[in-house]
Protein backbone atom coordinates (compact mmCIF):
# COMPACT_ATOMS: atom_id res chain seq x y z
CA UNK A 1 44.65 -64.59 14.12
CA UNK A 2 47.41 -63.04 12.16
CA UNK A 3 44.99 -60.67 10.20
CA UNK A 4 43.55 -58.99 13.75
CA UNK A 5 47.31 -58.67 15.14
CA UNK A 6 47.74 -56.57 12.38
CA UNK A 7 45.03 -54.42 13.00
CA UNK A 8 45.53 -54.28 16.92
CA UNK A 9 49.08 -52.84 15.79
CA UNK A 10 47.69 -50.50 13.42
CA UNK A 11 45.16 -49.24 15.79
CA UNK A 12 48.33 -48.80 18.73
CA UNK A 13 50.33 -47.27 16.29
CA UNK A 14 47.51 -44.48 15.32
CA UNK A 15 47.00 -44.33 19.28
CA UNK A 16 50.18 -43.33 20.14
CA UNK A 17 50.32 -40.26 17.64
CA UNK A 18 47.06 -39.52 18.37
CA UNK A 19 48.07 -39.09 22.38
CA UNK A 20 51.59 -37.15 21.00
CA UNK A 21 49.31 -34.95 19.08
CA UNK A 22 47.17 -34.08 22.25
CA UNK A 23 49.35 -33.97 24.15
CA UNK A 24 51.07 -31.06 22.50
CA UNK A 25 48.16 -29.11 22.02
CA UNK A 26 47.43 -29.53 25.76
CA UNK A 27 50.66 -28.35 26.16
CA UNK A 28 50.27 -25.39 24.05
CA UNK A 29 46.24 -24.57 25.57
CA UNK A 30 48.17 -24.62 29.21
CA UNK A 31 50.78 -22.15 27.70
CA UNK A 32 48.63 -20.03 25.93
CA UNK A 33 46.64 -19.60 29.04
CA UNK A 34 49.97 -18.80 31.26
CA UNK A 35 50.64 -16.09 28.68
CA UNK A 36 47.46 -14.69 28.23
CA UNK A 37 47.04 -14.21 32.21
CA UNK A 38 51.00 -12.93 32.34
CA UNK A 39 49.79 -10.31 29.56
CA UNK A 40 46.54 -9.14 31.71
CA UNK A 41 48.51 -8.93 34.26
CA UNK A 42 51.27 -7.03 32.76
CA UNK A 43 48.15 -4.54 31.46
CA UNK A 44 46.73 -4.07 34.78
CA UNK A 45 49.89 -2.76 36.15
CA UNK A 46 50.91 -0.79 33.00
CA UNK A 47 47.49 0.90 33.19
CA UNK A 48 47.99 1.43 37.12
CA UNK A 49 51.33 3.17 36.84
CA UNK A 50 50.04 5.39 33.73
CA UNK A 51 47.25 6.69 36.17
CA UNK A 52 49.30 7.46 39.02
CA UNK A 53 51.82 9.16 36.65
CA UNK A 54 49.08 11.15 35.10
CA UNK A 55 47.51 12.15 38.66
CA UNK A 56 50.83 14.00 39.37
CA UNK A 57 49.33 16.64 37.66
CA UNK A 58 46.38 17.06 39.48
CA UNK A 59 47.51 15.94 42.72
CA UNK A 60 50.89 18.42 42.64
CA UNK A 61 50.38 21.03 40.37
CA UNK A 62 53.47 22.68 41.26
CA UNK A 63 55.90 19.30 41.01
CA UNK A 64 58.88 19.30 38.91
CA UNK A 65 58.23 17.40 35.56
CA UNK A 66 58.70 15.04 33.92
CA UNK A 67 60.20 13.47 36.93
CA UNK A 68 57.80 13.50 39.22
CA UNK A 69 55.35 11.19 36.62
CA UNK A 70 58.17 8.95 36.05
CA UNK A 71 58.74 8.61 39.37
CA UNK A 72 55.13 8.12 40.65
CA UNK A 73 54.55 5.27 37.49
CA UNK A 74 57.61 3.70 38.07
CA UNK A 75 57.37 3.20 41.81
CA UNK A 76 53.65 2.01 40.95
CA UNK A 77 54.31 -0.31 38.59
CA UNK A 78 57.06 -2.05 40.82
CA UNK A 79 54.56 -2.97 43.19
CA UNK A 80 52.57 -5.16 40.66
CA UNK A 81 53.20 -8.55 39.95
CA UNK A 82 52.99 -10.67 36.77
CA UNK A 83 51.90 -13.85 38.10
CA UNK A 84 54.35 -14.68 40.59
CA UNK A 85 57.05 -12.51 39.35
CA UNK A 86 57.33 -8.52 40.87
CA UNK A 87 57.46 -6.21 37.75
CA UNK A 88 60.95 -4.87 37.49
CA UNK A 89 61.91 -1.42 37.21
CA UNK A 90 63.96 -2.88 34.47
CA UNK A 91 61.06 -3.86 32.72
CA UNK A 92 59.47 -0.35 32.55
CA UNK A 93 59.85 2.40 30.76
CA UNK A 94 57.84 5.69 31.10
CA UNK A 95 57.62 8.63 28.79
CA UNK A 96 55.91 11.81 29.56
CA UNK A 97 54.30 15.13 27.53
CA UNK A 98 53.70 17.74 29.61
CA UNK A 99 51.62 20.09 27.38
CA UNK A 100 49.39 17.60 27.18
CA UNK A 101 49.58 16.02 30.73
CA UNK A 102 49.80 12.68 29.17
CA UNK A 103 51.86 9.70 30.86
CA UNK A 104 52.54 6.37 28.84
CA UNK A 105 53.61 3.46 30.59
CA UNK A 106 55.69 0.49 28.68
CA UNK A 107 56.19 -2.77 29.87
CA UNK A 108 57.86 -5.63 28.59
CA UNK A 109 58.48 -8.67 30.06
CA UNK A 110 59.67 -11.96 29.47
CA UNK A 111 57.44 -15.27 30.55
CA UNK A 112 58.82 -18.53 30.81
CA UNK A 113 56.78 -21.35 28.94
CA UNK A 114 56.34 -24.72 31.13
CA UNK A 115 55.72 -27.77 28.10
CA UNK A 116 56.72 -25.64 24.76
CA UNK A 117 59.96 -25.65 25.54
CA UNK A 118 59.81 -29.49 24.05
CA UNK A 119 59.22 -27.76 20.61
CA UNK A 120 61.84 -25.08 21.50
CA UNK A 121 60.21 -22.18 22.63
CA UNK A 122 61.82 -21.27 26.31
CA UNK A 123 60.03 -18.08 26.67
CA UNK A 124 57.90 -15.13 25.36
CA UNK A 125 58.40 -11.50 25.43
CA UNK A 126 54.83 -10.04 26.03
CA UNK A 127 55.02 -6.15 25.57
CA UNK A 128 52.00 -3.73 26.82
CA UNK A 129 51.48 -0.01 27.08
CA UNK A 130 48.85 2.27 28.73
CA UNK A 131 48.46 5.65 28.07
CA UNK A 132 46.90 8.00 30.62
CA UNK A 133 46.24 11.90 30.61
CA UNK A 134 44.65 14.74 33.24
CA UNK A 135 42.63 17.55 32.23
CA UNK A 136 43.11 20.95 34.37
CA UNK A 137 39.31 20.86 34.95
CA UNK A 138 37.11 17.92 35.85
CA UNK A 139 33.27 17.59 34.06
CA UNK A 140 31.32 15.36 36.81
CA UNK A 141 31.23 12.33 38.50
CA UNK A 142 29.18 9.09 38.48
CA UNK A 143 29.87 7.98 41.94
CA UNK A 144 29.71 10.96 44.28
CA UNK A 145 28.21 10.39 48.14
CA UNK A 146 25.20 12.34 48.62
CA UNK A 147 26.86 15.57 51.10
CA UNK A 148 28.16 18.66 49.52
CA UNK A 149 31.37 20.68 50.88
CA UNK A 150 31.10 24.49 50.93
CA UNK A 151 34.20 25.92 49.04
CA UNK A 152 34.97 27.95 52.47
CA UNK A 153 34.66 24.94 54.50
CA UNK A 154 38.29 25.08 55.71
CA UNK A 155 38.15 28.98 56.76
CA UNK A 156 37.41 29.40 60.62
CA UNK A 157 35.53 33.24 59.26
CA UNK A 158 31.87 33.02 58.18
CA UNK A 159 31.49 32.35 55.16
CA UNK A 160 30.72 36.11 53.21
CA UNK A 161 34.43 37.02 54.89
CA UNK A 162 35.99 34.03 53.64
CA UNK A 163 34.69 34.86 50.82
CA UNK A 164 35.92 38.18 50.73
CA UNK A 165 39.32 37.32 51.79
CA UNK A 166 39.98 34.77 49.32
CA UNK A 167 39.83 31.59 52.02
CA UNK A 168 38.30 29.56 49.78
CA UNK A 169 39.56 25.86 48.11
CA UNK A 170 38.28 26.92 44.39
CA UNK A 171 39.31 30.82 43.13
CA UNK A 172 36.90 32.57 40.61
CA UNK A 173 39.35 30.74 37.55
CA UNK A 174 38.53 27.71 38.65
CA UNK A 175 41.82 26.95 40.28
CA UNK A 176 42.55 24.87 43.91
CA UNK A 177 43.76 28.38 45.56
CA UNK A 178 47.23 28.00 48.05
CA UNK A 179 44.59 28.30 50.85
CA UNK A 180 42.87 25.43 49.67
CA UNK A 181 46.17 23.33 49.14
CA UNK A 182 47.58 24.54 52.56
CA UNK A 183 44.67 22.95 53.86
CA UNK A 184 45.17 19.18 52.55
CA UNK A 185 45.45 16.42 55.10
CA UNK A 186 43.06 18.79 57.32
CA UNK A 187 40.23 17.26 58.84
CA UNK A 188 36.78 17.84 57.69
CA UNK A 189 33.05 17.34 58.89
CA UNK A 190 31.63 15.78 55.86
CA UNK A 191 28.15 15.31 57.44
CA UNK A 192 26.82 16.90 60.54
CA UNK A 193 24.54 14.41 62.59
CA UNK A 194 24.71 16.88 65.56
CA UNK A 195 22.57 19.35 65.00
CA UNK A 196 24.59 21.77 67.00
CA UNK A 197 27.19 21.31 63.98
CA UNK A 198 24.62 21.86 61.18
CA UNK A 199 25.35 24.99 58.62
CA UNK A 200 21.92 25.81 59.26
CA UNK A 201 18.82 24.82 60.45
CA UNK A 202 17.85 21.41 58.89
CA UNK A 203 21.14 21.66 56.93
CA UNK A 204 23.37 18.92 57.59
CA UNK A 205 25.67 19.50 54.57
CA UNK A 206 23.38 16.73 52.55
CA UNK A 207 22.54 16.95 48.90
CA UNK A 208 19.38 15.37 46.84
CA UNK A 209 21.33 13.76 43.80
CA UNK A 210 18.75 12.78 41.77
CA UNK A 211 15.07 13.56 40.99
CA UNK A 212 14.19 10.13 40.86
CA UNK A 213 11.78 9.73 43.68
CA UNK A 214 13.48 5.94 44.33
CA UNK A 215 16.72 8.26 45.41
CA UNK A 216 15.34 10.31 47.63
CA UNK A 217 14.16 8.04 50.69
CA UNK A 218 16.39 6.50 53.35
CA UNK A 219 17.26 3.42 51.86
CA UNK A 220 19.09 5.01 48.83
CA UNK A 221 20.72 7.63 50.56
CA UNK A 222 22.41 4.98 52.25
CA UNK A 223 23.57 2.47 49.53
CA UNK A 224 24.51 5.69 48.26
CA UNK A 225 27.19 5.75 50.87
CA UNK A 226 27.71 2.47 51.21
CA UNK A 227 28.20 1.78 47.63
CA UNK A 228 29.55 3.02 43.77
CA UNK A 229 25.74 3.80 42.50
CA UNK A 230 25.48 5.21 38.95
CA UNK A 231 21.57 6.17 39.66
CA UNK A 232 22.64 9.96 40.00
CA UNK A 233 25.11 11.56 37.35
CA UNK A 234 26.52 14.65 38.91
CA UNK A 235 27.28 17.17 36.58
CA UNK A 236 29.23 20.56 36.58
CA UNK A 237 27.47 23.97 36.69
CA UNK A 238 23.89 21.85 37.53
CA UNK A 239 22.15 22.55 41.04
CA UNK A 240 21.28 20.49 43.10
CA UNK A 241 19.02 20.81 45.65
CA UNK A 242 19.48 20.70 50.05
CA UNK A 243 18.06 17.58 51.42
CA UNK A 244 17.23 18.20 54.78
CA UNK A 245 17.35 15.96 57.86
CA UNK A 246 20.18 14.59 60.30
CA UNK A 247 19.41 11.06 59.07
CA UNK A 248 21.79 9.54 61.57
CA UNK A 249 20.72 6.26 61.66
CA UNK A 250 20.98 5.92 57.63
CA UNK A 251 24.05 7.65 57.79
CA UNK A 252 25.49 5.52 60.32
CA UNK A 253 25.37 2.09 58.60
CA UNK A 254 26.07 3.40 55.61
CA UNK A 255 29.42 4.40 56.75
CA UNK A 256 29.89 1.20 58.40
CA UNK A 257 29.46 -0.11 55.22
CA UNK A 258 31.81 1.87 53.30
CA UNK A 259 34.06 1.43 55.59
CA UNK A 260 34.31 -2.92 55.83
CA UNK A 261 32.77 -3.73 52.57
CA UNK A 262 29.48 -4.89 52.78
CA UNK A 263 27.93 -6.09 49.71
CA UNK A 264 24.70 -5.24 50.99
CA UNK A 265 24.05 -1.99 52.85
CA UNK A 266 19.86 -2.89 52.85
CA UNK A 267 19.66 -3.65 56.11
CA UNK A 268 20.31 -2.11 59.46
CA UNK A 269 23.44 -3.16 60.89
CA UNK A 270 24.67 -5.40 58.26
CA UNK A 271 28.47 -4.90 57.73
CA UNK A 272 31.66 -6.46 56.42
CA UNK A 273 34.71 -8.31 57.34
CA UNK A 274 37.65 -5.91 56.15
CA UNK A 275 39.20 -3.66 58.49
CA UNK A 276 39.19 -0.48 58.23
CA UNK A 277 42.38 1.74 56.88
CA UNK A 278 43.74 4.72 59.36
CA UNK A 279 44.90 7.84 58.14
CA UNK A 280 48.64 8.63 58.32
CA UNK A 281 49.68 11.60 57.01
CA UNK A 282 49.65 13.51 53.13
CA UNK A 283 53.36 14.51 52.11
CA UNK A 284 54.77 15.71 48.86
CA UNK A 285 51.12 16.00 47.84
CA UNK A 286 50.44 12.12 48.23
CA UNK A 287 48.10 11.24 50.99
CA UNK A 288 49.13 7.38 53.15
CA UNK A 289 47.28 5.05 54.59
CA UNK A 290 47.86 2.27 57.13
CA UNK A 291 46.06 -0.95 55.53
CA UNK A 292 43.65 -2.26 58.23
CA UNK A 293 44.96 -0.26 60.59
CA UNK A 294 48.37 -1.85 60.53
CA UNK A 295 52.22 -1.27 59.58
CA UNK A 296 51.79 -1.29 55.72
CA UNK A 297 51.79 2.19 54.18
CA UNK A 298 49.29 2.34 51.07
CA UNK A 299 48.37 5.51 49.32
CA UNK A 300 45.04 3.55 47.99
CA UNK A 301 41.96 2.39 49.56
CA UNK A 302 38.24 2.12 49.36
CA UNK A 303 38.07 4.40 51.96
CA UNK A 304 38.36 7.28 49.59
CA UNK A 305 35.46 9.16 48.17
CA UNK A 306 34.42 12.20 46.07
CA UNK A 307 31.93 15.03 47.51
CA UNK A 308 30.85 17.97 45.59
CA UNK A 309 32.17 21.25 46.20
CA UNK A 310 29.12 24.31 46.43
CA UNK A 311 29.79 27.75 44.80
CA UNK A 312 29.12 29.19 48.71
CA UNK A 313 30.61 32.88 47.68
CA UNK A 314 27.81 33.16 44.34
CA UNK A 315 26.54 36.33 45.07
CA UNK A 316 23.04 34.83 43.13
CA UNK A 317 23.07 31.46 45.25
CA UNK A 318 21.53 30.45 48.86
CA UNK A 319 24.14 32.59 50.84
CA UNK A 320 22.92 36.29 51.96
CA UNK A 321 25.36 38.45 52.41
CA UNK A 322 23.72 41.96 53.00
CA UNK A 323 24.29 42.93 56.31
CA UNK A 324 21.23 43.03 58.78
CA UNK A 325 18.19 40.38 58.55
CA UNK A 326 20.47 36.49 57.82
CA UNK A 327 23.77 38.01 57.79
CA UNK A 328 26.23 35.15 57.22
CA UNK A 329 23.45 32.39 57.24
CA UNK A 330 22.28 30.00 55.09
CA UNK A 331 18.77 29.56 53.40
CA UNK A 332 16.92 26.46 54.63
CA UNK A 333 14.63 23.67 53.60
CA UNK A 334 14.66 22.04 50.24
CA UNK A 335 14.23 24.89 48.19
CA UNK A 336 17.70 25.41 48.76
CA UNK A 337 19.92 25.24 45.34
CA UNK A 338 23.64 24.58 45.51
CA UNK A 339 26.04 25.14 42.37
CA UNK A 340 28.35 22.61 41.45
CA UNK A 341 31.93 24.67 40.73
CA UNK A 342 34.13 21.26 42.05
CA UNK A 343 34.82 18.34 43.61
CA UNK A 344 36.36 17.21 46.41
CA UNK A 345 38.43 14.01 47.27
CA UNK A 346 38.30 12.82 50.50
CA UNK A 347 39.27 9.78 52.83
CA UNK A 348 36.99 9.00 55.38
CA UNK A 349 37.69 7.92 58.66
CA UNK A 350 34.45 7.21 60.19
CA UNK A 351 31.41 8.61 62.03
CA UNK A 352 30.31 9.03 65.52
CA UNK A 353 27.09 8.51 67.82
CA UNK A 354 26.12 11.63 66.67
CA UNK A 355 26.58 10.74 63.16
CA UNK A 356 29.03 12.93 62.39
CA UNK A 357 31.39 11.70 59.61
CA UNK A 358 34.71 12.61 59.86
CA UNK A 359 37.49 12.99 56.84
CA UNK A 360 40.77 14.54 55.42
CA UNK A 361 41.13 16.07 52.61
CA UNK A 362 43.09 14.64 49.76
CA UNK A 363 42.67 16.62 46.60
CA UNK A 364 40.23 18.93 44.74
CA UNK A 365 39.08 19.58 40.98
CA UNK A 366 37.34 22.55 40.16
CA UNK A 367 34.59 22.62 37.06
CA UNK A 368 36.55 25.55 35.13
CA UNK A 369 36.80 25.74 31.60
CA UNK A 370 34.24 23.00 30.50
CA UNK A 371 30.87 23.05 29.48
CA UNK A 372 28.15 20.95 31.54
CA UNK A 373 26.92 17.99 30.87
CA UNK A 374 30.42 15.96 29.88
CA UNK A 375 32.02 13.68 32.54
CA UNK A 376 35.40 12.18 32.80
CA UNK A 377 36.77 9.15 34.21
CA UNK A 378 37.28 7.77 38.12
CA UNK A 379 35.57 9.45 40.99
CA UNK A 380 35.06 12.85 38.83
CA UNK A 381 38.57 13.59 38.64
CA UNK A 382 40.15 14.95 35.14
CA UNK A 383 41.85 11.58 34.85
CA UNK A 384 41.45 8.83 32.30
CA UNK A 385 43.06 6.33 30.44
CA UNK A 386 42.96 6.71 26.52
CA UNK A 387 43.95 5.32 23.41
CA UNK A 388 46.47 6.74 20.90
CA UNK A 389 45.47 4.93 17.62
């Protein structure tokens, strides 16, 4: 009896370091994966604020730097939070090169542990940077909604005069003109579903993408609005050519879509459960938006897309304009070619029984200065986030 004492003593003894010893690396597995969501978290919002600095430079050419990046990061990163701690302005620190239109974004913050304080560690400093630049010209986009914008959209003359009288949103250097900037916040026709609104017989300001025969039926023009699709690559300087038809119906649920979130825009009348953002008004070069329709002010939401703008005043495109015989009118059916000089950002607001879809305009990027065939990062905009070493 004395021998097996001994052993059930031995075997407690071994059991309770055992349980110490698992105990701590519990401890340390549940801390580890506190700090390893703190850090993603602190990345996410690092790389946030390094964006928005950097889009100062598209969105407000004319702003006064550096501080208008540092502001625009800064007020950005604030409204992040690191689990369920709000990222301090403290805790950021923003430098900026101009010549290079390059923002980087540090933040460093410090994370309580929960059971390592037992072997004396009370906290952690986690410390993450983002680095984020804009180009002066953008290359093409990968998620673009099948409509096309002329560049003399916003002029009330026909087109050839606009042309001729510089209202236009792209100049011949490939630059958003004061015109075009006067005219942010403006209200657009994005696609005409009337066909008293058309730019031409047949012409209701859609574009075929892609070649692919899948892309060019019903159903994929309108997961095309309702969703990011990476089938067609747009690229600057390619044509594209007119794809002709009102397309209502299609048009119509794939704005719905868009609009409350549906995961699946294949069949008619399917739709989402978010509600839809209102406009509210574009100051200082930022454009606001009331989320859901409500009180709180956001200047992001899914609501925004990317359209491409068409080279209307080519003298070698689809636009005659020698006076007598199609003066001022446009070419129709899908032989039509439009020339990719831009793109355009836009917020839409929604579409009506005729199908026409309705939107402000929030920005532009003109093709100048880069070859074809290159593409940079979100929505076709000059903006991306890069790495330093």
């Amino acid at each position: 009896m004395v021998e097996i004492k001994q052993k059930d003593g031995y075997i407690i003894v071994v059991l309770a370091f055992s349980i110490v010893f698992l105990l701590g690396f519990a401890a340390m597995a549940v801390d580890s994966g506190i700090l390893y969501s703190s850090q993603t978290a602190a990345q996410r919002a690092a790389d946030a604020a390094a964006l928005a600095g950097a889009y100062t430079f598209i969105s407000n050419p004319s702003a006064t730097q550096p501080t208008t990046a540092e502001d625009r990061a800064t007020s950005t990163a604030v409204t992040n939070k690191i689990l369920r701690a709000t990222v301090t302005s403290g805790e950021v620190s923003v430098s900026v090169d101009i010549p290079n239109r390059r923002v980087t974004v540090d933040i460093t913050h410090v994370e309580p542990t929960y059971f390592s304080k037992a072997l004396g560690f009370r906290d952690v400093t986690i410390h993450v940077q983002a680095v984020a630049e804009s180009a002066a010209s953008a290359t093409g986009n990968a998620c673009l909604k099948p409509w096309f914008l002329p560049n003399t959209a916003a002029s009330a003359q026909a087109p050839c005069q606009a042309c001729g009288s510089g209202e236009v949103l792209i100049d011949t250097s490939g630059h958003m003109t004061a015109y075009g900037t006067s005219k942010l916040g403006q209200q657009f026709v994005l696609h005409a579903g009337n066909p008293t609104n058309a730019l031409g017989p047949g012409d209701f300001q859609s574009v075929q993408l892609s070649n692919d025969p899948d892309q060019g039926g019903g159903d994929a023009y309108r997961e095309n609005i309702a969703l990011c699709t990476s089938a067609a690559r747009v690229f600057c300087g390619n044509s594209y050519h007119l794809k002709t038809g009102a397309m209502s119906g299609p048009t119509k649920q794939g704005i719905e879509c868009l609009i409350t979130l549906c995961t699946d825009s294949s069949h008619s009348g399917t739709t989402g459960t978010v509600a839809a953002d209102t406009w509210d008004s574009f100051v200082n070069g930022v454009a606001r938006f009331r989320k859901g329709g409500g009180a709180t002010l956001t200047d992001a939401s899914h609501q925004v897309i990317q359209v491409a703008i068409w080279d209307t005043c080519n003298p070698t495109g689809v636009l005659n304009c020698t006076p007598g015989s199609g003066y001022n009118k446009m070419s129709s059916g899908s032989s039509t070619v439009l020339s990719v000089i831009g793109f355009a950002m836009f917020f839409v607001e929604g579409v009506n029984g005729a199908g026409d879809v309705t939107g402000r305009l929030i920005g532009a990027s003109s093709c100048s200065g880069l070859p074809s065939g290159g593409q940079t990062g979100p929505g076709g905009y000059p903006l991306r986030l890069v790495r330093t070493s």
